[in-house]
Protein backbone atom coordinates (compact mmCIF):
# COMPACT_ATOMS: atom_id res chain seq x y z
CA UNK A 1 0.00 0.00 0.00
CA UNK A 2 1.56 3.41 -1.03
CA UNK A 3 2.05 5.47 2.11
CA UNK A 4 0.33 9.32 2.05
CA UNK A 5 2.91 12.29 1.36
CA UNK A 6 2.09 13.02 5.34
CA UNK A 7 3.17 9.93 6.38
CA UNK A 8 6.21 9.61 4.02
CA UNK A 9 7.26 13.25 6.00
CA UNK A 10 6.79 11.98 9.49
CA UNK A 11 8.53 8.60 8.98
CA UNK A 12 11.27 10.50 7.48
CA UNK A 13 11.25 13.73 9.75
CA UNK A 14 11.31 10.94 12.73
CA UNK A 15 14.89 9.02 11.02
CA UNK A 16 16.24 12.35 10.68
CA UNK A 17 15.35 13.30 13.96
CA UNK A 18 16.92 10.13 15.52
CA UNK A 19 20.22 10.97 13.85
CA UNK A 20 20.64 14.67 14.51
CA UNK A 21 20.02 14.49 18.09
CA UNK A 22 22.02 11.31 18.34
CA UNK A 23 25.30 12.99 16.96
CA UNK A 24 25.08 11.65 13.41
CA UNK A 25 26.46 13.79 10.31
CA UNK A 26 24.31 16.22 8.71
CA UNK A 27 22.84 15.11 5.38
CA UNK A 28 22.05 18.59 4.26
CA UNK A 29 23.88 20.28 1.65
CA UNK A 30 23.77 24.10 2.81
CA UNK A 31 24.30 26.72 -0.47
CA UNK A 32 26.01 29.81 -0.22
CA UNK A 33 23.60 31.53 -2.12
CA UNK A 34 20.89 33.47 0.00
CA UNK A 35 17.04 32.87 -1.24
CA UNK A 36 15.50 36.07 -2.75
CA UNK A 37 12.04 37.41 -3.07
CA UNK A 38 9.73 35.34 -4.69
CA UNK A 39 8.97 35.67 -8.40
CA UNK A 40 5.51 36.68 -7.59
CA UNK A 41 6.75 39.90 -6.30
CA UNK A 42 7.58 41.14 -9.26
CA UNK A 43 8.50 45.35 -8.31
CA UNK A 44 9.91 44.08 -5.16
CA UNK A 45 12.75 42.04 -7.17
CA UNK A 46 13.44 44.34 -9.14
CA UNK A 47 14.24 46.80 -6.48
CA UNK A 48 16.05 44.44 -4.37
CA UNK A 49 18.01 43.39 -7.23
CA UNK A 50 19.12 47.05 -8.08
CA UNK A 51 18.98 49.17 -5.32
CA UNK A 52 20.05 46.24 -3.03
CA UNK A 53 23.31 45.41 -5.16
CA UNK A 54 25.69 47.39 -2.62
CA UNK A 55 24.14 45.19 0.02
CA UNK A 56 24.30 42.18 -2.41
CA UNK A 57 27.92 42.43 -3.01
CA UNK A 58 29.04 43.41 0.79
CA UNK A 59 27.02 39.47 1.01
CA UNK A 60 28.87 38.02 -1.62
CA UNK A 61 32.42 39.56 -0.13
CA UNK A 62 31.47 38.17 3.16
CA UNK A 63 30.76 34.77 2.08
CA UNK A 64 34.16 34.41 0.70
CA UNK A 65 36.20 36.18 3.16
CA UNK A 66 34.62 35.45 6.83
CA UNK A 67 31.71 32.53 6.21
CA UNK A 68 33.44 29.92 4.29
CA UNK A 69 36.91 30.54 5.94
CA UNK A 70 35.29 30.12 9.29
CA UNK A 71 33.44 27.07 9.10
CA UNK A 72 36.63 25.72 7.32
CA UNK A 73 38.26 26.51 10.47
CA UNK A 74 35.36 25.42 12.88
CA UNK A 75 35.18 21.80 10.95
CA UNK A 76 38.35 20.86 12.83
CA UNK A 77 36.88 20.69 15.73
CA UNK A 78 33.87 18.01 14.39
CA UNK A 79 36.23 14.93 15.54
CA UNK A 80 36.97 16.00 18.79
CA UNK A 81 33.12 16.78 19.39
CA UNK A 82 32.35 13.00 18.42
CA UNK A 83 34.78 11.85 20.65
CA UNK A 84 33.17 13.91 23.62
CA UNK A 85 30.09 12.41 23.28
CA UNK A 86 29.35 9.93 26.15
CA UNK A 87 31.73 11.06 28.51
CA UNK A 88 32.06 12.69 31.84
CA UNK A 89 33.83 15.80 30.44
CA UNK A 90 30.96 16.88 28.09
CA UNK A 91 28.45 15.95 31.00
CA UNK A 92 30.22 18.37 33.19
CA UNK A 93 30.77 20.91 30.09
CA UNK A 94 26.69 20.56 29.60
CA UNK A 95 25.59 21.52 33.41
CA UNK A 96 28.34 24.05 34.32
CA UNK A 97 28.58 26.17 30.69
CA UNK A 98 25.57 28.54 31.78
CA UNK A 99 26.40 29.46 35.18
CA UNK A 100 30.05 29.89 34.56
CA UNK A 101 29.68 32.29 31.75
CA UNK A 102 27.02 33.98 33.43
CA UNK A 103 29.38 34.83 36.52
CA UNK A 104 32.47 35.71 34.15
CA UNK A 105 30.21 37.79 32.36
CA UNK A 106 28.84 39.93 34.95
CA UNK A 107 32.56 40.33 36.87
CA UNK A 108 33.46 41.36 33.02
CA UNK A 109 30.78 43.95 32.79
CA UNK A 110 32.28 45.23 36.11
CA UNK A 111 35.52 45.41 35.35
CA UNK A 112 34.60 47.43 31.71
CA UNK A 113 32.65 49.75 33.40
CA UNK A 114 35.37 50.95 35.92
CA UNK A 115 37.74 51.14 33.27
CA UNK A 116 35.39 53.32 31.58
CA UNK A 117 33.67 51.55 28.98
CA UNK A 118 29.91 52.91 27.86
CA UNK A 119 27.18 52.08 25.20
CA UNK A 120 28.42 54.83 24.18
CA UNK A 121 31.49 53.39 23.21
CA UNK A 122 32.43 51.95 19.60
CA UNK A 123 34.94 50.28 20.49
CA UNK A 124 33.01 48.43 23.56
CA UNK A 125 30.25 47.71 20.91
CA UNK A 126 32.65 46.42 18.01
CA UNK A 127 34.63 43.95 20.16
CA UNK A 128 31.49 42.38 22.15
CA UNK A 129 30.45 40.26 18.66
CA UNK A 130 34.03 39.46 18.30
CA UNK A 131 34.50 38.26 21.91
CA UNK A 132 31.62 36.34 21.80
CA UNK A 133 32.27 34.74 18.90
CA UNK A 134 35.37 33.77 19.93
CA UNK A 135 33.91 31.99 22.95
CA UNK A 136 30.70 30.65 21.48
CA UNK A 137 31.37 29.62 18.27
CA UNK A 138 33.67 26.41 19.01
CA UNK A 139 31.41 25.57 21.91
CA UNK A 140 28.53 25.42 19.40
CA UNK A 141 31.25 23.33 17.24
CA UNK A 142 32.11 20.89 20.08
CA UNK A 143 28.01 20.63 21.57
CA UNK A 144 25.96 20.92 18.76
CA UNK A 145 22.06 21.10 19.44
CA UNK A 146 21.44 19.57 16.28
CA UNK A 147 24.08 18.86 13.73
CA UNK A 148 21.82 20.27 10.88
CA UNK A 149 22.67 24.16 12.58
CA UNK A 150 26.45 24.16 12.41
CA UNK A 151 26.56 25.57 9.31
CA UNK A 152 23.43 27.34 7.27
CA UNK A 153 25.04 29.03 3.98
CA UNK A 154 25.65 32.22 3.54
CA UNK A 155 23.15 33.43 6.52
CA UNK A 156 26.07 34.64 8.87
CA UNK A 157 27.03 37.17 6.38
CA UNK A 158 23.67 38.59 6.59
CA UNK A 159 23.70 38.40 10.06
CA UNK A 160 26.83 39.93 10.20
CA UNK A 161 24.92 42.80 8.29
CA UNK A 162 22.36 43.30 10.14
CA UNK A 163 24.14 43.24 13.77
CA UNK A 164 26.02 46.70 12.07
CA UNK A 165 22.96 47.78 10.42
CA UNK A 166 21.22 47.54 14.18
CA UNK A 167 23.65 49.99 16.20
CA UNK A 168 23.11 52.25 13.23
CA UNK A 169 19.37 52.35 13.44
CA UNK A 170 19.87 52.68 17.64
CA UNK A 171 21.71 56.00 16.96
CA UNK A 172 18.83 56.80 14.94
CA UNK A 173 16.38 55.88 17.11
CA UNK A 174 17.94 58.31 19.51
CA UNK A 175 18.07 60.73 16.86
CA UNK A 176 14.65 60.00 15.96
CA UNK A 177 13.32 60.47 19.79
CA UNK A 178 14.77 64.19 20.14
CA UNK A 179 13.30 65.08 16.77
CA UNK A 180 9.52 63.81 17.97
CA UNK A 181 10.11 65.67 21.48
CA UNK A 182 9.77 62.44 23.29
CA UNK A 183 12.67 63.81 25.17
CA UNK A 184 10.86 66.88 26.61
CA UNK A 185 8.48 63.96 27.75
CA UNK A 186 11.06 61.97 29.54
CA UNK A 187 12.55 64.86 31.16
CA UNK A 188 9.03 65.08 32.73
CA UNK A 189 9.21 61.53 33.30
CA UNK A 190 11.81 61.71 35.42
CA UNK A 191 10.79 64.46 38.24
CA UNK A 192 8.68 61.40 39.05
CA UNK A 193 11.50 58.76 39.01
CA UNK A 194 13.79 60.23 40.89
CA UNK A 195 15.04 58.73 43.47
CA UNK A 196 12.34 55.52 42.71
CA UNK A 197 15.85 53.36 41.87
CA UNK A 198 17.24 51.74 44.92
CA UNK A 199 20.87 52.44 44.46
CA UNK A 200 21.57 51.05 47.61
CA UNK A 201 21.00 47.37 46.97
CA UNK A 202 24.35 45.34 45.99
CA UNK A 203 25.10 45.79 42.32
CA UNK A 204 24.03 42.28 41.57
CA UNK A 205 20.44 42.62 42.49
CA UNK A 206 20.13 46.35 40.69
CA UNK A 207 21.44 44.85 37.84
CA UNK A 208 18.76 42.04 37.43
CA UNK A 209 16.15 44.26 38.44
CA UNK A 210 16.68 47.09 36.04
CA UNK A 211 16.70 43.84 33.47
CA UNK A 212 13.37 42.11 35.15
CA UNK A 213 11.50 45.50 34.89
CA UNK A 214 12.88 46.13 31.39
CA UNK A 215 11.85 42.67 30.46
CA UNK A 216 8.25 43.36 31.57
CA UNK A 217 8.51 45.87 28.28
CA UNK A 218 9.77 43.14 25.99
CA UNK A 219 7.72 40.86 26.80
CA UNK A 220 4.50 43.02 25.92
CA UNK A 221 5.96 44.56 22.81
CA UNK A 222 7.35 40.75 21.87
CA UNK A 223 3.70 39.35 22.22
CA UNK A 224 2.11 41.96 19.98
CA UNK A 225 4.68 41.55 17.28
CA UNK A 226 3.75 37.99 17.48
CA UNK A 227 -0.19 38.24 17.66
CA UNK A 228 -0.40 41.84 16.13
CA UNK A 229 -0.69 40.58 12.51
CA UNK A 230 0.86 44.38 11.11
CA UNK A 231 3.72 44.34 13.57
CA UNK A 232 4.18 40.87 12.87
CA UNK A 233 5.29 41.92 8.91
CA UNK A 234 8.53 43.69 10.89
CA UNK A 235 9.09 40.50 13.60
CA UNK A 236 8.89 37.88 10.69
CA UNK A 237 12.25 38.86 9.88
CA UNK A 238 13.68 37.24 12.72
CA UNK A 239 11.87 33.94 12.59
CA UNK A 240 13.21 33.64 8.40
CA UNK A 241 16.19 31.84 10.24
CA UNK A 242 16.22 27.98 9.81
CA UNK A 243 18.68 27.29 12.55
CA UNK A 244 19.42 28.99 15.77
CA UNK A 245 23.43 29.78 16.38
CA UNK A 246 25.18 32.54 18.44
CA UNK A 247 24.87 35.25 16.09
CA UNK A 248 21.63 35.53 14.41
CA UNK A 249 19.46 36.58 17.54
CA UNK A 250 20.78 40.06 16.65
CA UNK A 251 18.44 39.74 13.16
CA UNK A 252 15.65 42.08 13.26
CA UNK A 253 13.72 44.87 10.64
CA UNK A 254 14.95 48.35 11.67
CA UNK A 255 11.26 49.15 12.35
CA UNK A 256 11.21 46.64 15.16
CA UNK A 257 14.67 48.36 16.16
CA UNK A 258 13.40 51.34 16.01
CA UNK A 259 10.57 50.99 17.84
CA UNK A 260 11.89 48.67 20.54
CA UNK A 261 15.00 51.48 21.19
CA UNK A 262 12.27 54.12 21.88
CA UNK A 263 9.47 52.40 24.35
CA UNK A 264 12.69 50.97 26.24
CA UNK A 265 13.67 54.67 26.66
CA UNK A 266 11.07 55.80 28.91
CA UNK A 267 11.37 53.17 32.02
CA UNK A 268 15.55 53.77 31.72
CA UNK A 269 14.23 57.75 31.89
CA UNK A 270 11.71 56.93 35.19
CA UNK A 271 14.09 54.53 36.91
CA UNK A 272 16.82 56.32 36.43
CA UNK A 273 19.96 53.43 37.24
CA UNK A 274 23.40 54.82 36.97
CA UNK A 275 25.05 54.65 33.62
CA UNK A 276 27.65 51.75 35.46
CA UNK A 277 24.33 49.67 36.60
CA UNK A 278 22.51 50.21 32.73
CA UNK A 279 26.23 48.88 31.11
CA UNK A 280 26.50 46.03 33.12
CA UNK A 281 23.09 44.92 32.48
CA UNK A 282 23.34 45.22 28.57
CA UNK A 283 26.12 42.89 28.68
CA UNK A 284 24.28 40.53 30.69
CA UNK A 285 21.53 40.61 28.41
CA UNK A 286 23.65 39.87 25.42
CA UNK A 287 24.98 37.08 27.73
CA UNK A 288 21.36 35.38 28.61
CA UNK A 289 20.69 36.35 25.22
CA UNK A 290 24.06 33.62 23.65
CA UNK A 291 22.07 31.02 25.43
CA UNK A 292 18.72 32.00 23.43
CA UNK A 293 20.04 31.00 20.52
CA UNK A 294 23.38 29.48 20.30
CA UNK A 295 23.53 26.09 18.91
CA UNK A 296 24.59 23.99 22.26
CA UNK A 297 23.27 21.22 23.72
CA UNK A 298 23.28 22.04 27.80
CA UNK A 299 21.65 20.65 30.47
CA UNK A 300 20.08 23.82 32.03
CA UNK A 301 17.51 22.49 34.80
CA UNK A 302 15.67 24.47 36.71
CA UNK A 303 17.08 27.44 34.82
CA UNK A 304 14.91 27.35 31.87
CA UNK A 305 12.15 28.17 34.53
CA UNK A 306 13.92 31.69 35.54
CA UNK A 307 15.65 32.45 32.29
CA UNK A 308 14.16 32.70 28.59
CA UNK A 309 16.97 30.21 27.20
CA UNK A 310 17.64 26.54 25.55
CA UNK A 311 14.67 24.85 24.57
CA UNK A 312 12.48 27.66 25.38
CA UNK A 313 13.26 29.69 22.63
CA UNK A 314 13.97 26.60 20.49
CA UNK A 315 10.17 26.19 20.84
CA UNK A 316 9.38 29.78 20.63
CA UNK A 317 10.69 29.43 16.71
CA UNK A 318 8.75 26.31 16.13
CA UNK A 319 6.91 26.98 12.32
CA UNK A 320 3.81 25.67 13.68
CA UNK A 321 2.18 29.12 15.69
CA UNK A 322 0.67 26.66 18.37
CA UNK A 323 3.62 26.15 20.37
CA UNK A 324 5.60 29.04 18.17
CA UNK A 325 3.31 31.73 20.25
CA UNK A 326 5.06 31.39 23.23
CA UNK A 327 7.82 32.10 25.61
CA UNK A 328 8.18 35.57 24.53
CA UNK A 329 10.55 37.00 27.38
CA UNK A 330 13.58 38.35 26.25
CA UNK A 331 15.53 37.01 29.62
CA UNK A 332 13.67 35.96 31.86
CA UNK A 333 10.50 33.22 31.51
CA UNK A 334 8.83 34.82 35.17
CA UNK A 335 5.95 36.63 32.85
CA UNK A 336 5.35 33.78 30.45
CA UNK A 337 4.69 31.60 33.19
CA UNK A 338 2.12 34.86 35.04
CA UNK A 339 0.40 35.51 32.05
CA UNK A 340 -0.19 31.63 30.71
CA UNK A 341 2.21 31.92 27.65
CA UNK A 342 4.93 29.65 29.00
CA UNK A 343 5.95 26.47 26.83
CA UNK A 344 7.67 23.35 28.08
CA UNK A 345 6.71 19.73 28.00
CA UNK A 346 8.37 17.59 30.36
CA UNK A 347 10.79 15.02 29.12
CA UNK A 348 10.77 16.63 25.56
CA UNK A 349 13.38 18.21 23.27
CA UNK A 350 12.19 20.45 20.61
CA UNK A 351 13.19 19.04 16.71
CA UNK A 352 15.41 21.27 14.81
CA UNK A 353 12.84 21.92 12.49
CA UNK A 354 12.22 26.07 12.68
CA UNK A 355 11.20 28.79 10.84
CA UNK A 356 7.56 30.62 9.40
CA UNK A 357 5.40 27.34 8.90
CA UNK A 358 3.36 29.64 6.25
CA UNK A 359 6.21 31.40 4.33
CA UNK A 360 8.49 28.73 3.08
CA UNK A 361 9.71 31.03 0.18
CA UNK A 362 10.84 33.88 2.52
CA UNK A 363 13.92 35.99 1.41
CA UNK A 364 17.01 35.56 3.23
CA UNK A 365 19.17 38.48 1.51
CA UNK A 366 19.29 41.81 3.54
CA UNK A 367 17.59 43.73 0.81
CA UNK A 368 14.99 41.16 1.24
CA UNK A 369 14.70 41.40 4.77
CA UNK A 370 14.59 45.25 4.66
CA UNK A 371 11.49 45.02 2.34
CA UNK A 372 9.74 41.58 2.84
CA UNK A 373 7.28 43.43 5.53
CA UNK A 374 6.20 46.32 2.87
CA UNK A 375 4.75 43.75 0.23
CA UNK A 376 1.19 44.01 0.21
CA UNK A 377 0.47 40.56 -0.14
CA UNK A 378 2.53 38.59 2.23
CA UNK A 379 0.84 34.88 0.77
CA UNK A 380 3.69 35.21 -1.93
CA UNK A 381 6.25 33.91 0.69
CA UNK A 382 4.23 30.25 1.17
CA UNK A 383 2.15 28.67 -0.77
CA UNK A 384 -1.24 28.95 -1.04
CA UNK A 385 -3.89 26.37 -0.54
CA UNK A 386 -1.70 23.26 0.22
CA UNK A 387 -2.46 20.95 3.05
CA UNK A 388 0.14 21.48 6.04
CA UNK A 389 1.81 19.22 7.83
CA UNK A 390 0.96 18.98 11.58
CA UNK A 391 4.10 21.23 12.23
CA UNK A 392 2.92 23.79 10.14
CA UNK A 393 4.84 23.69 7.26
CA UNK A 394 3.38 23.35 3.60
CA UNK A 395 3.48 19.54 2.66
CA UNK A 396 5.11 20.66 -0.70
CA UNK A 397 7.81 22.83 0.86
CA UNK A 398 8.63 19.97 3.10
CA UNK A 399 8.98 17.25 1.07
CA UNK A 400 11.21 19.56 -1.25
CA UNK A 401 13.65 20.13 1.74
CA UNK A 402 13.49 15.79 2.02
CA UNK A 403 14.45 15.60 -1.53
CA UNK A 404 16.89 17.72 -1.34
CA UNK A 405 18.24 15.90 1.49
CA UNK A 406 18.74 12.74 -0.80
């Protein structure tokens, strides 16, 4: 009896799965070349093709010169990862990774700060990538998640992009506020916040409150861009990825930049923490925020119930909106779990299988990115009228990812 195209896709999604989270080789033949906007979208091609082409080439440059020279690099370590798996050493590596880093990154953020680093600092914003990088990048390397996400084409050029395209539109943003007189209403703001901050607790607990309270923001604004279907045009861009790894948590439309830059400028404004106490807790977020997406298989515990990390936000990019609309804290989990939005089953690991369940054909170029969100008609990124699968994901699409898989 011939089996449906449903079931062929399970019993095959199920092998696959089997392998990738059992430390077998990827199948998957990753291209360099970055998927434009569909052929449907006729004007929208044509502008991305020709006003994009100084974004187009900087992609091209930085496939040959960073993307494929680093994975060369990172492949050396693929033998020593097999040979960690089963032992004591990665066991240890898996349970102690997230609190270590989490201490050395705080005592780093205090040390910067009293040697005078700032946001305000190009420098101190240039080198944090390349630190991290440095750090994550062979961990994800020696405990992959899933196999299938060491390496995904040429996306980490464009993610490369748009972490430099994002401090840009932050100094705009700030432009942006002083030109709307929003600061006029944050100076009023702040007769009634002063003195509100308790700069008397230890350093540690200011810092994780300023980033609780600013949290309580991001999760609000992160659950309309979800379930706001205009806003969600602008968040889409950061759900395009098809595997999670250090660096693309940074992707996001400079409208959502925008936007999120200015509504976290008025609790800094009534709260008023000192400059040292604001510093250290950006570079703590950008620490929780590695262990959103990096590609690293740790045993985290009871700290996937505080922090928004690991399989949390592996689930939180599920294609399938079900479990995909959830966990929306940018840190911590606390208001997922108040406000009923939390997402964990017990004894389960999320599949590796991510992205928009409705828009297989989105574009992954940074001119494609940029304009994706203005199309009208956003059905030209997923086919229309197909049966799904129960993931999500157009049957079609899927079992043209399988083929390609051999």
């Amino acid at each position: 009896m011939t089996k449906s195209p449903i079931i062929v896709i399970m019993l095959a999604k199920n092998q696959s799965a089997r392998v990738n989270m059992a430390g077998g080789p990827s199948t998957e033949l990753q291209s360099y070349q970055n998927r434009h906007l569909p052929e449907q979208a006729g004007i929208a091609r044509f502008i991305e093709k020709w006003a994009g082409i100084p974004l187009n080439f900087v992609e091209a440059i930085g496939s040959w010169i960073i993307v494929r020279p680093m994975n060369a690099a990172l492949r050396q370590l693929d033998g020593l990862s097999y040979k960690l798996e089963g032992t004591l050493l990665k066991r240890i590596l898996q349970h102690s990774l997230f609190p270590v880093i989490m201490i050395a990154g705080f005592f780093i953020g205090l040390t910067a700060t009293e040697a005078g680093a700032s946001t305000e600092s190009i420098t101190t914003l240039a080198l944090i990538p390349v630190v991290i990088g440095l750090i994550v990048a062979p961990l994800e390397r020696l405990l992959p998640y899933s196999r299938n996400w060491l390496e995904g084409g040429n996306d980490s050029s464009v993610d490369l992009m748009m972490f430099i395209s994002g401090a840009f539109w932050n100094g705009f943003a700030k432009y942006l506020i002083q030109v709307l007189f929003l600061v006029g209403m944050i100076e009023m703001l702040e007769s009634y916040g002063h003195g509100l901050w308790p700069g008397h607790l230890p350093i540690v607990v200011q810092v994780f409150l300023f980033i609780l309270i600013k949290d309580f923001f991001r999760y609000w604004l992160h659950r309309a861009l979800h379930e706001v279907p205009f806003l969600w045009r602008f968040h889409a861009a950061h759900h395009s990825v098809k595997r999670l790894y250090w660096l693309n948590g940074i992707r996001s439309h400079p409208v959502e930049v925008v936007g999120q830059a200015i509504l976290f400028a008025f609790p800094y404004a009534l709260l008023q923490p000192s400059a040292e106490i604001a510093m250290i807790a950006i570079l703590m977020q950008l620490t929780i925020g590695i262990f959103q997406h990096a590609n690293i298989d740790l045993k985290l515990g009871f700290w996937e119930y505080i922090f928004s990390i690991g399989d949390n936000h592996r689930y939180h990019h599920y294609p399938d909106k079900k479990v995909g609309d959830s966990n929306y804290g940018g840190e911590f989990i606390l208001f997922d779990i108040l406000f009923g939005t939390f997402h964990k089953v017990k004894g389960e690991r999320p599949h590796d299988r991510i992205g928009i369940g409705t828009a297989p054909n989105y574009p992954m170029t940074m001119a494609g990115l940029y304009i994706a969100p203005f199309l009208p008609d956003q059905k030209v990124f997923g086919p229309e009228g197909e049966p799904e699968t129960e993931d999500g994901i157009p049957v079609e699409a899927e079992l043209g990812e399988l083929r390609s898989q051999g």
